[in-house]
Protein backbone atom coordinates (compact mmCIF):
# COMPACT_ATOMS: atom_id res chain seq x y z
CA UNK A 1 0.00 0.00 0.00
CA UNK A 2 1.48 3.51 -0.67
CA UNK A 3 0.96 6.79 0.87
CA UNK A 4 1.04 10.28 -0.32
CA UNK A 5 3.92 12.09 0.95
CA UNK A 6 4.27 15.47 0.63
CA UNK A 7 7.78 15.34 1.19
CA UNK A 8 10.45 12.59 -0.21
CA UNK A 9 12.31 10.36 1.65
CA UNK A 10 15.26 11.97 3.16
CA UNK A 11 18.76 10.07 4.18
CA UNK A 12 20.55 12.85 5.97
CA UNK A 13 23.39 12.68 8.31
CA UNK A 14 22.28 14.91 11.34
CA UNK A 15 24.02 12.97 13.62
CA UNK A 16 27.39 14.07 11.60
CA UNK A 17 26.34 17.46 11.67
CA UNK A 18 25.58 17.44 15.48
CA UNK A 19 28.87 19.72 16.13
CA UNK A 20 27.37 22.46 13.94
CA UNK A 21 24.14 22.23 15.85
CA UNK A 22 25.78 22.61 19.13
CA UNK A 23 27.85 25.82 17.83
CA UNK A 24 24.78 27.25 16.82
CA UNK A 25 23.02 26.60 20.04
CA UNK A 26 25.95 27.80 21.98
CA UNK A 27 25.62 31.12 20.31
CA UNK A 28 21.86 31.07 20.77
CA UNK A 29 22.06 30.34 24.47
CA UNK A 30 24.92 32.86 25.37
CA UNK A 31 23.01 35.50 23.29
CA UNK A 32 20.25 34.98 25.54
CA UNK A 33 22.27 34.75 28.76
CA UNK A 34 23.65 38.12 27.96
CA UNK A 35 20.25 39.35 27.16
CA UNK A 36 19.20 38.49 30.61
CA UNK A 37 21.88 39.50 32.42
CA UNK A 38 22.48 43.02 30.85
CA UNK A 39 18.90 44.43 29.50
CA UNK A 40 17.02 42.36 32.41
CA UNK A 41 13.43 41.19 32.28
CA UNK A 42 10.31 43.42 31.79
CA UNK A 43 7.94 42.00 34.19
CA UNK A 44 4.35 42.49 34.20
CA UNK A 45 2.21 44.06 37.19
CA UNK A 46 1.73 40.30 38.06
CA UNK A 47 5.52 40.50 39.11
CA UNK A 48 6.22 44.12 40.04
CA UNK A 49 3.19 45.48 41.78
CA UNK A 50 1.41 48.27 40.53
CA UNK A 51 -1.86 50.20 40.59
CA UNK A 52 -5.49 48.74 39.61
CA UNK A 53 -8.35 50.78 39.06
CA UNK A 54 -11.76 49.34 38.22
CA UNK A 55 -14.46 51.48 36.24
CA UNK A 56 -17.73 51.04 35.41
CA UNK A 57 -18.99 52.69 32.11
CA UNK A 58 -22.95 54.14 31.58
CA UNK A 59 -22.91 53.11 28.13
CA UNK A 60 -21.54 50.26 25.99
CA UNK A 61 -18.23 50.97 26.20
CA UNK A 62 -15.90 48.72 23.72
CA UNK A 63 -11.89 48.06 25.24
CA UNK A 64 -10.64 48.77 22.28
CA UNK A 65 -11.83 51.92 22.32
CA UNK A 66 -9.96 52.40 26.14
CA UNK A 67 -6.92 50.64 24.69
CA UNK A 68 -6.40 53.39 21.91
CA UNK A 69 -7.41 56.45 24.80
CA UNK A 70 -4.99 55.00 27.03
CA UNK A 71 -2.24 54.79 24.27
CA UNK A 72 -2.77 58.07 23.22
CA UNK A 73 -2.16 59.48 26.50
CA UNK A 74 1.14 57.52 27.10
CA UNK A 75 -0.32 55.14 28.97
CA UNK A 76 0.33 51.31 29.48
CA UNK A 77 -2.08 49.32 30.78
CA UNK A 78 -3.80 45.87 31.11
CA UNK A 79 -7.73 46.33 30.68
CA UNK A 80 -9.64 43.13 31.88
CA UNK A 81 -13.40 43.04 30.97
CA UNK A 82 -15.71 41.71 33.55
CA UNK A 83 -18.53 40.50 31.71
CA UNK A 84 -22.30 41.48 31.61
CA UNK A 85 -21.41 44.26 33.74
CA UNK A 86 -19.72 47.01 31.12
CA UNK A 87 -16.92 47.34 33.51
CA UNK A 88 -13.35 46.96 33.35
CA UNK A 89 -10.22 46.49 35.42
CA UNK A 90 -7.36 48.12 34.56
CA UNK A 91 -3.72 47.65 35.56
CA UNK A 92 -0.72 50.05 35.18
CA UNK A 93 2.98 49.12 36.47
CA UNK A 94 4.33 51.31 39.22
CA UNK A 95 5.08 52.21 42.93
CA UNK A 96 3.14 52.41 45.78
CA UNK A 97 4.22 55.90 46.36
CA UNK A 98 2.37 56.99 42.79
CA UNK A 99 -1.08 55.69 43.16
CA UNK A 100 -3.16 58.66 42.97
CA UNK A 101 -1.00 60.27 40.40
CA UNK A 102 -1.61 56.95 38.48
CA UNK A 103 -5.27 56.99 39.18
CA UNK A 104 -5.53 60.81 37.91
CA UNK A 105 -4.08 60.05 34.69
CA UNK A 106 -5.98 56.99 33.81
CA UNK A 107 -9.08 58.78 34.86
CA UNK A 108 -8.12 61.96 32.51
CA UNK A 109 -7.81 59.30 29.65
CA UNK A 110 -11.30 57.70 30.15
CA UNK A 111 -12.24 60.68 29.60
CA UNK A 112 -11.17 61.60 26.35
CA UNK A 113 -14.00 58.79 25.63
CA UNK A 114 -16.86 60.99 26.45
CA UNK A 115 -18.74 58.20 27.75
CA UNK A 116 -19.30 59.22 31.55
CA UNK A 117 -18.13 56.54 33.99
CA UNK A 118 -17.61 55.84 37.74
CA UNK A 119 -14.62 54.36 39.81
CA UNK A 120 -15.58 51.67 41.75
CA UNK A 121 -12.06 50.94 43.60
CA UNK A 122 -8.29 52.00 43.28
CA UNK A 123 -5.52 49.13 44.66
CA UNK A 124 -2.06 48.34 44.49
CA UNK A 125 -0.90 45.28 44.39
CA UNK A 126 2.37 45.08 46.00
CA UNK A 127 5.62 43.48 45.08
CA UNK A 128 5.08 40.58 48.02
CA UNK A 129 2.18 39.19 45.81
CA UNK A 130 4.29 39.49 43.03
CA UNK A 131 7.07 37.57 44.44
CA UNK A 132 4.88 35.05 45.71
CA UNK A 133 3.56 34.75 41.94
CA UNK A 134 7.02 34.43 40.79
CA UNK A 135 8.39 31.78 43.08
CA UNK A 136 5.29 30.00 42.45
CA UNK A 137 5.85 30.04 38.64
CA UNK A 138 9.20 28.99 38.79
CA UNK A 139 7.87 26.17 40.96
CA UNK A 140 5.59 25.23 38.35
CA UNK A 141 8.15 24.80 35.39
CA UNK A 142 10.98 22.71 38.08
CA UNK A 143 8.16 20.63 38.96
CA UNK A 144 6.95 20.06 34.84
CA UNK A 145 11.05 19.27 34.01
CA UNK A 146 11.64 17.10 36.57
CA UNK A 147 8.16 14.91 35.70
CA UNK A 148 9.14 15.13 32.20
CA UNK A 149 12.89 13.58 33.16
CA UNK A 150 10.84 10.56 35.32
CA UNK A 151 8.43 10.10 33.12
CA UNK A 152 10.92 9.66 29.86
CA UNK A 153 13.29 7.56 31.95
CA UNK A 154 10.75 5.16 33.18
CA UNK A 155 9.40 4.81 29.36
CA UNK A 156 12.30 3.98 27.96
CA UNK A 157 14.22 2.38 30.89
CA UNK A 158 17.20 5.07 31.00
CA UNK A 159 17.58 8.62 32.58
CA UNK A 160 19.73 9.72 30.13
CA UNK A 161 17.28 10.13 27.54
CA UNK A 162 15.38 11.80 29.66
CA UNK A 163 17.90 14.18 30.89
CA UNK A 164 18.67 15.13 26.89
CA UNK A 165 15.00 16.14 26.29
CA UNK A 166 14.68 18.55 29.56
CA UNK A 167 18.41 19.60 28.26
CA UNK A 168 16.53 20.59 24.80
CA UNK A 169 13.38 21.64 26.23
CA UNK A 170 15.35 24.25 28.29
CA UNK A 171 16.75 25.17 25.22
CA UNK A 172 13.60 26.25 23.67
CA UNK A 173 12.00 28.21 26.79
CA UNK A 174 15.56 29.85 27.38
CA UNK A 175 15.56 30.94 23.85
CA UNK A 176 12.02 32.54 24.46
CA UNK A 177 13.21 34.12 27.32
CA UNK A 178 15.70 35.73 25.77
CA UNK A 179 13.92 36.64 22.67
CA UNK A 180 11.62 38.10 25.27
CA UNK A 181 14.65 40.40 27.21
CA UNK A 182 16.51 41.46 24.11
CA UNK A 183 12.85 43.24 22.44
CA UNK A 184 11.79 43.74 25.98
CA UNK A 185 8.15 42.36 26.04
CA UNK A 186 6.40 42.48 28.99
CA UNK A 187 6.40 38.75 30.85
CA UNK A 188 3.39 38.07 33.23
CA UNK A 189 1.56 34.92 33.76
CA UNK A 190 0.44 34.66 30.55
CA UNK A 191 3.87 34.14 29.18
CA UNK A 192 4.75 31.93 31.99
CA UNK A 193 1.39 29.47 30.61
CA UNK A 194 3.14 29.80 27.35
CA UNK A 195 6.77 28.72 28.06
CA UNK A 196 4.99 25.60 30.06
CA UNK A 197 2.77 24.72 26.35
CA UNK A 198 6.38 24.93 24.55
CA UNK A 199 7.89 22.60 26.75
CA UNK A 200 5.03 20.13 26.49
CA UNK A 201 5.29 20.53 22.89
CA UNK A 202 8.90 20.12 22.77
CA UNK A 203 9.00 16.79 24.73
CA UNK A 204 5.99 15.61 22.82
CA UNK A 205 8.45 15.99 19.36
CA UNK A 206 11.33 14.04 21.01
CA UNK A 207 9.32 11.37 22.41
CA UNK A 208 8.01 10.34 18.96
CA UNK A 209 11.97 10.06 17.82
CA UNK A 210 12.27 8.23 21.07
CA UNK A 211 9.57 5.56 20.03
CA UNK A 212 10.67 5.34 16.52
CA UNK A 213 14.14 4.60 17.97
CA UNK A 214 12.80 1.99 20.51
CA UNK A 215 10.83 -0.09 17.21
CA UNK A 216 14.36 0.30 14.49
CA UNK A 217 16.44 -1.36 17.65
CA UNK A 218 13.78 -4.78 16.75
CA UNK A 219 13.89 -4.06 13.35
CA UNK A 220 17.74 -3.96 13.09
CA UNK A 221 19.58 -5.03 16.22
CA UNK A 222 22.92 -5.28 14.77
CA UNK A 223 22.58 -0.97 13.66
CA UNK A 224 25.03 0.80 15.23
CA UNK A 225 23.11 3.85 17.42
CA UNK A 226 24.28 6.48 14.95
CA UNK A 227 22.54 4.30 12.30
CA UNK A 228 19.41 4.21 14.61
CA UNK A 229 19.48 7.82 15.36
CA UNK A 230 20.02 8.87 11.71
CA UNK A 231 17.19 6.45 10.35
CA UNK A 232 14.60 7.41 13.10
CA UNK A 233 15.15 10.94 12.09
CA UNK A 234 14.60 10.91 8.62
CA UNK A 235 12.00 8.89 9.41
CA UNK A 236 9.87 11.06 11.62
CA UNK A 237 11.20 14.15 9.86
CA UNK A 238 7.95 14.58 6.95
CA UNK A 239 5.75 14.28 10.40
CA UNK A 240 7.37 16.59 12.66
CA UNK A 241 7.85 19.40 10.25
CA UNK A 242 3.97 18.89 9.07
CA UNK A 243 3.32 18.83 12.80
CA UNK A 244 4.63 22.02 13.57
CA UNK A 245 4.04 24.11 10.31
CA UNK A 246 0.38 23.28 11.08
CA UNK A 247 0.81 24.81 14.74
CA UNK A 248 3.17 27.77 13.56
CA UNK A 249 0.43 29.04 10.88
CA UNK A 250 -2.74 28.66 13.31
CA UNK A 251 -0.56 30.66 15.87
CA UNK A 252 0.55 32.97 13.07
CA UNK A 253 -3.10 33.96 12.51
CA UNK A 254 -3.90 34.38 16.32
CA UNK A 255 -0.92 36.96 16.70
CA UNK A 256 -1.62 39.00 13.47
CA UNK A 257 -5.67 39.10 14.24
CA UNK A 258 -5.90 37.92 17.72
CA UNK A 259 -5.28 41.67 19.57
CA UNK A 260 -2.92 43.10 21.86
CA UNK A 261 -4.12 40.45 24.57
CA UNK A 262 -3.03 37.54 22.66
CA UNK A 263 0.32 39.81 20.73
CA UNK A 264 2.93 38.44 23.27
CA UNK A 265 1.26 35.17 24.49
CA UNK A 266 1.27 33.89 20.37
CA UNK A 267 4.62 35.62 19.81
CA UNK A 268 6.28 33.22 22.51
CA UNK A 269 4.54 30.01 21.46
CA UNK A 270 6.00 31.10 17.50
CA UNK A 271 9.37 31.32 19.03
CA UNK A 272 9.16 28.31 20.79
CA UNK A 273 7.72 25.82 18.60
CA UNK A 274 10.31 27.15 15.99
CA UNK A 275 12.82 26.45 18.19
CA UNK A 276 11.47 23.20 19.27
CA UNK A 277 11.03 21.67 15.97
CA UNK A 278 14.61 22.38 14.99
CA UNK A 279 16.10 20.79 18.85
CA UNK A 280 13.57 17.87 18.15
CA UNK A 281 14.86 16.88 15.01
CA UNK A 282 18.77 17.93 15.34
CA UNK A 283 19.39 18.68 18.89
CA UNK A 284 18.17 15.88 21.31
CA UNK A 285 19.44 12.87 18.99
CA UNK A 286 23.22 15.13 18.61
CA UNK A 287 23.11 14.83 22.53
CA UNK A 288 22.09 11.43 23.03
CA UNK A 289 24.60 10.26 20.75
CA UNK A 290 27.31 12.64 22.37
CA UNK A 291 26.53 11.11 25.15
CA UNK A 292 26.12 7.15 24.40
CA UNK A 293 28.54 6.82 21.81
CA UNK A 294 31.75 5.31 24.17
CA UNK A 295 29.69 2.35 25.18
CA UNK A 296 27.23 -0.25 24.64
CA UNK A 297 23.66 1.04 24.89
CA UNK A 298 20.16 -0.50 24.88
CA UNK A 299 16.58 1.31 24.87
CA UNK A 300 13.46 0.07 25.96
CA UNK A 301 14.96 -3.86 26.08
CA UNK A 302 14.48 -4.58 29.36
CA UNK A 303 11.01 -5.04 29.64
CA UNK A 304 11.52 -7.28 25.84
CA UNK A 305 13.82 -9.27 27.74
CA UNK A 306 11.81 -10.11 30.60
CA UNK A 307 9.01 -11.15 28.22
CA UNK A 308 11.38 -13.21 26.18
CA UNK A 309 12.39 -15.08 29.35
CA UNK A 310 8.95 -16.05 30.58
CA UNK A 311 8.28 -17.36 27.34
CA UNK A 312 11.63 -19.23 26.91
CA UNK A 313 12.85 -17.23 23.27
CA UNK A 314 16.34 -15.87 23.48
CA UNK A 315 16.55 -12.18 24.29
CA UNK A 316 17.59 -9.56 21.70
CA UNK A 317 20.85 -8.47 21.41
CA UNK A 318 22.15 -4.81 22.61
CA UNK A 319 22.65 -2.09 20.23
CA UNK A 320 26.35 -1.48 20.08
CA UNK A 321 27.93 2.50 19.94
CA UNK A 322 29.16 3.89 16.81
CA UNK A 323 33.00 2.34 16.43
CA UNK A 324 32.41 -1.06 18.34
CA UNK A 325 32.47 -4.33 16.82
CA UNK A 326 28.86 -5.71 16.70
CA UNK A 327 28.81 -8.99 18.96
CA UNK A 328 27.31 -11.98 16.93
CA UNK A 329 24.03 -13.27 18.22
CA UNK A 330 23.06 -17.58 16.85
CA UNK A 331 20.30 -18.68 18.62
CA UNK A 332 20.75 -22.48 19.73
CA UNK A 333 19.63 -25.39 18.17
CA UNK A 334 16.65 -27.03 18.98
CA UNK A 335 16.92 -30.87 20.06
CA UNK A 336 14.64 -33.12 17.75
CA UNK A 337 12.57 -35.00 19.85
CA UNK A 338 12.13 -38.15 17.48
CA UNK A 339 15.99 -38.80 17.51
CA UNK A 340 15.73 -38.86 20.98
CA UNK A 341 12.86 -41.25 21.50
CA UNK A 342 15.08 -43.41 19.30
């Protein structure tokens, strides 16, 4: 039976390109170190603090309309709508110390609406709830990684794989982090929901490598693993780049037509799914290999083997490194029972 590919079958060596790869994503990573460490973060009022004022509008009041009076009168804000109500919250980064000046200027720009409105309540929302937000976050993605490295490990019966993928994965939210630094776009919880999405993504990639991997080592047990690695690639490579065109051009639409809301939340899922198709298919196996190739190594066997001794067949044989001498495997004889009985 044949299927329609859309692209032809590929026989590249990424695993002898793997050096070129890791330059490139040494330059990629220090970039974004020294992003970080010299222009800094800009957090969102999530993280800093900063003053929220919530108004309620006598007429049908539309937020894009507040967006564009806020804008206009230099102000930067995030407007949540509370529905069925015609109100809206809206948030502006600053000090404690500025509230009412905050609140004056906000107010002044509603204005410029000419739809009459009332303040219901001015806040601040301190810098201790926007620590506690922060350590919580950072919680959150430790806690993700280290399932993902259990979780890999026990499927394939070795942490190393594992370890590889989080290794990548951190690649691609790093990358968006730095992306994020060096044009300075705000980071709040929103963009926190999206670097935990690219990491599920990113894992979800490698795993299918993983698998194909796991199925070539029955299909050829006397490949070496740079044979296995290459194959599985090429193999998977039509479905991962399908995979994640598909996901780039839906988010493509929701940042070009989506609105400000969504600008930054789609702009880091683009970056990261970018990024996470090219460690998926280049990255993760370069490391793995890296890591594996200066002795024997065997993935998802053990639990073959055990089933191969409860039924009495001979269990598979290992998949040798790249360089070592593949050990021969006979399987014995079997005793004829007839010559026996005579």
């Amino acid at each position: 039976m044949s299927y329609f590919r859309i692209f032809p079958k590929t026989n590249t060596d990424f695993i002898g390109l793997r050096k070129v790869f890791f330059i490139i994503s040494g330059i990629l990573m220090l970039a974004s170190l020294t992003s970080v460490i010299f222009k800094g973060m800009n957090y969102g009022i999530d993280f800093t603090g900063g003053t929220v004022m919530q108004v309620q509008f006598q007429d049908t009041m539309d937020i894009q309309n507040i967006r564009t009076a806020l804008t206009d009168s230099g102000i930067k804000a995030d407007i949540q709508t509370f529905v069925g109500r015609n109100a809206f919250a809206i948030k502006v980064k600053g000090s404690q110390d500025n509230v009412n000046e905050v609140a004056r200027n906000i107010e002044a720009a509603l204005q410029k609406t000419n739809v009459p409105f009332n303040v219901e309540q001015t806040d601040f929302v301190g810098p201790t709830v926007g620590s506690h937000l922060a350590k919580k976050a950072v919680m959150a993605f430790v806690l993700a990684m280290a399932a993902m490295v259990i979780y890999i490990g026990f499927r394939f019966q070795n942490i190393i794989w594992g370890a590889m993928a989080v290794a990548a994965l951190f690649h691609d939210v790093f990358l968006t982090i730095g992306v994020f630094s060096f044009l300075q776009l705000e980071v709040d919880l929103v963009i926190v929901a999206a670097l935990l999405t690219i990491a599920g993504f990113s894992v979800n990639g490698t795993i299918v490598i993983f698998d194909r991997v796991r199925e070539n080592i029955g299909l050829h047990p006397k490949w070496t693993i740079k044979e296995l690695l290459n194959a599985s690639i090429n193999e998977t490579l039509s479905r991962t780049i399908i995979t994640s065109f598909t996901v780039i051009v839906a988010t493509a639409i929701i940042y070009f037509i989506g609105g400000a809301v969504l600008k930054n939340f789609s702009f880091a899922i683009l970056v990261g799914l970018t990024s996470g198709a090219y460690t998926t298919m280049v990255l993760v196996p370069g490391l793995v290999y890296q890591w594996t190739k200066g002795g024997n190594y065997s993935i998802g066997l053990a639990s073959d083997e055990s089933a191969n001794k409860a039924s009495g067949n001979e269990p598979r044989p290992s998949v040798k490194a790249e360089g070592e001498k593949q050990s021969s495997y006979k399987r014995k004889p079997r005793r004829n029972k007839n010559k026996q009985n005579n």
